[in-house]
C-alpha atoms as a PDB file:
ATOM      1  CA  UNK A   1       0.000   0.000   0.000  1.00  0.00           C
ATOM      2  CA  UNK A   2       2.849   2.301   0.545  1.00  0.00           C
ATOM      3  CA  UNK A   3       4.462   1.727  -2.462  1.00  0.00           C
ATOM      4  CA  UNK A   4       1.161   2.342  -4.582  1.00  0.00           C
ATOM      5  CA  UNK A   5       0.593   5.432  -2.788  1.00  0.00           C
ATOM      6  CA  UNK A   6       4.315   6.854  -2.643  1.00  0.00           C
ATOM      7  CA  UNK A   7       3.820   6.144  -6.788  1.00  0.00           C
ATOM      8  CA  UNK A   8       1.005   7.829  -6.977  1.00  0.00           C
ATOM      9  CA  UNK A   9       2.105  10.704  -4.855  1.00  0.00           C
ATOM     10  CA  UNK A  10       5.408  11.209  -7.042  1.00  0.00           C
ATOM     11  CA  UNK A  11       3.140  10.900 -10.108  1.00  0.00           C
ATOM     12  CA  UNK A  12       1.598  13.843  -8.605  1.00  0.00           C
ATOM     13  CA  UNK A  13       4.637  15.821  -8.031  1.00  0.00           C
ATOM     14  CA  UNK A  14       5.706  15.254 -11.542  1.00  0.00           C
ATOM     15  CA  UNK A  15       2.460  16.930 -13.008  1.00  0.00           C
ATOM     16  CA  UNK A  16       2.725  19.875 -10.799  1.00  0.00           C
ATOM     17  CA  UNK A  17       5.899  20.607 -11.334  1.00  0.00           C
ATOM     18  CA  UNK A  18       5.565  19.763 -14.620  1.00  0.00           C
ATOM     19  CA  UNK A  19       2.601  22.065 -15.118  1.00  0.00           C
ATOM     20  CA  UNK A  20       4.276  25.072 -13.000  1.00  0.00           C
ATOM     21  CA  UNK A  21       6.807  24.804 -15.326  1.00  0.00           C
ATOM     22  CA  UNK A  22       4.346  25.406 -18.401  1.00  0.00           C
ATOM     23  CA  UNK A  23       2.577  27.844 -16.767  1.00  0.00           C
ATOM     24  CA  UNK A  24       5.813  30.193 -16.902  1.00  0.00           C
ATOM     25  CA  UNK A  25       7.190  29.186 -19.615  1.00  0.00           C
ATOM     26  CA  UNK A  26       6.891  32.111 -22.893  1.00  0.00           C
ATOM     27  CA  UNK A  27       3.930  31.313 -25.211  1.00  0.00           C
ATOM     28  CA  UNK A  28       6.681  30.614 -27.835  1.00  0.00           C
ATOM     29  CA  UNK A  29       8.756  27.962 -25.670  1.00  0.00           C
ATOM     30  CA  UNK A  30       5.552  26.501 -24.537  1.00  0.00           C
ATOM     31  CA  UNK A  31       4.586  25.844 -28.291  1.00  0.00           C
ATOM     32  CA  UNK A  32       8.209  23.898 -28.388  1.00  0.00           C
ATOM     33  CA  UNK A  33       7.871  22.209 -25.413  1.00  0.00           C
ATOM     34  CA  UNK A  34       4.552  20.758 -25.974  1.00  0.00           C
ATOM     35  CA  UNK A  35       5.413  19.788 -29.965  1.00  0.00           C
ATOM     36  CA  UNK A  36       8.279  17.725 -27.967  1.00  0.00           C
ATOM     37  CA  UNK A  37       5.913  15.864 -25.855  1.00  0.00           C
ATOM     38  CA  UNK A  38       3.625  15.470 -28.255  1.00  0.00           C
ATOM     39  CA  UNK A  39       5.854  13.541 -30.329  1.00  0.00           C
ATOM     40  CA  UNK A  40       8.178  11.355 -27.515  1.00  0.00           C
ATOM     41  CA  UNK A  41       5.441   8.376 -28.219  1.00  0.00           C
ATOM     42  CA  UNK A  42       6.443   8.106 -31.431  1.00  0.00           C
ATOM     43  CA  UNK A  43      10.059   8.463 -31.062  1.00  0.00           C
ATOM     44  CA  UNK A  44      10.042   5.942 -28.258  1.00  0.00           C
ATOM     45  CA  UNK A  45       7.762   3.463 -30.723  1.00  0.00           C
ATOM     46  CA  UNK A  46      10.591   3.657 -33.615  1.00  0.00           C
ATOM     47  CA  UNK A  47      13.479   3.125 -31.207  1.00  0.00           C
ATOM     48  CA  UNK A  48      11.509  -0.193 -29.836  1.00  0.00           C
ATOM     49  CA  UNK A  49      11.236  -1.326 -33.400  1.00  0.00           C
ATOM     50  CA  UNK A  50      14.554  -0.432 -34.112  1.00  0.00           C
ATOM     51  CA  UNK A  51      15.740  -2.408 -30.784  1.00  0.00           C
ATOM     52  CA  UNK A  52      13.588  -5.300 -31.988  1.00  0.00           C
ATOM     53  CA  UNK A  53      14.899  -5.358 -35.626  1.00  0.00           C
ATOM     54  CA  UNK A  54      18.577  -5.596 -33.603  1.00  0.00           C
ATOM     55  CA  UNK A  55      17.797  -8.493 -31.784  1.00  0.00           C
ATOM     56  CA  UNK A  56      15.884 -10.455 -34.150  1.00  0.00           C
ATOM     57  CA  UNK A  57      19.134  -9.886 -36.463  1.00  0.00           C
ATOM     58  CA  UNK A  58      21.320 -10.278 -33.656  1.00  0.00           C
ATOM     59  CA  UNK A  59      19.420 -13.666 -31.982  1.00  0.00           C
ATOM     60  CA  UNK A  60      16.754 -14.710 -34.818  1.00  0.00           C
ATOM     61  CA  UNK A  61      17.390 -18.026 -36.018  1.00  0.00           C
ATOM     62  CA  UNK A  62      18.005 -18.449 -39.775  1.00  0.00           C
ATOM     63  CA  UNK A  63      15.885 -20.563 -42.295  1.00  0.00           C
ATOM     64  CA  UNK A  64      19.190 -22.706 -42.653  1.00  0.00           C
ATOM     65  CA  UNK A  65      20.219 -22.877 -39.131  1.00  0.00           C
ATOM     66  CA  UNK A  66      16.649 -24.517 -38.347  1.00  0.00           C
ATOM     67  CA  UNK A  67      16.746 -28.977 -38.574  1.00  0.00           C
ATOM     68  CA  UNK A  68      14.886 -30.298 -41.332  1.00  0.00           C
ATOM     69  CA  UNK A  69      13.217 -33.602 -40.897  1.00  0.00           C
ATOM     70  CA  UNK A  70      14.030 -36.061 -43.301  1.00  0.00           C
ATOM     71  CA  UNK A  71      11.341 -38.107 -45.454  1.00  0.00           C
ATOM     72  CA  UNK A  72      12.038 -41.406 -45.393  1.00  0.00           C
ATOM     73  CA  UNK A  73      13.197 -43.475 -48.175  1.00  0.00           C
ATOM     74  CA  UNK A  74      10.328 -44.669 -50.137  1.00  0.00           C
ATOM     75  CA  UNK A  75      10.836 -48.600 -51.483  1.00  0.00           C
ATOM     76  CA  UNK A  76       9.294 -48.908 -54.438  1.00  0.00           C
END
């Protein structure tokens, strides 16, 4: 319960600060700073794929590493 709450309470501290820090800023910075936010989702979505893209090229297995199973000789 403590740990929820402390969360919550630094979540809280984060938005007020964070919205202090708005509410001073120049109309002109303020346009910046938002455009910034606004696009950290995607920024953090590309360098996920990118980190994905690593490891599947880093530790993805290739067609030719995989077994194949062999038929069995037919007797005809």
């Amino acid at each position: 319960m403590k740990l929820i709450f402390g969360s919550l309470l630094f979540l809280a501290a984060v938005a007020t600060t964070g919205g202090l820090y708005l509410a001073i800023r120049k109309p002109a910075q303020k346009k910046v700073d938002l455009e910034k936010l606004l696009s950290l989702p995607s920024k953090i979505a590309q360098r996920l794929q990118r980190l994905g893209d690593y490891l599947v090229a880093r530790f993805g297995t290739k067609l030719t590493d995989q077994p194949t199973a062999e038929s069995p000789a037919r007797t005809a």
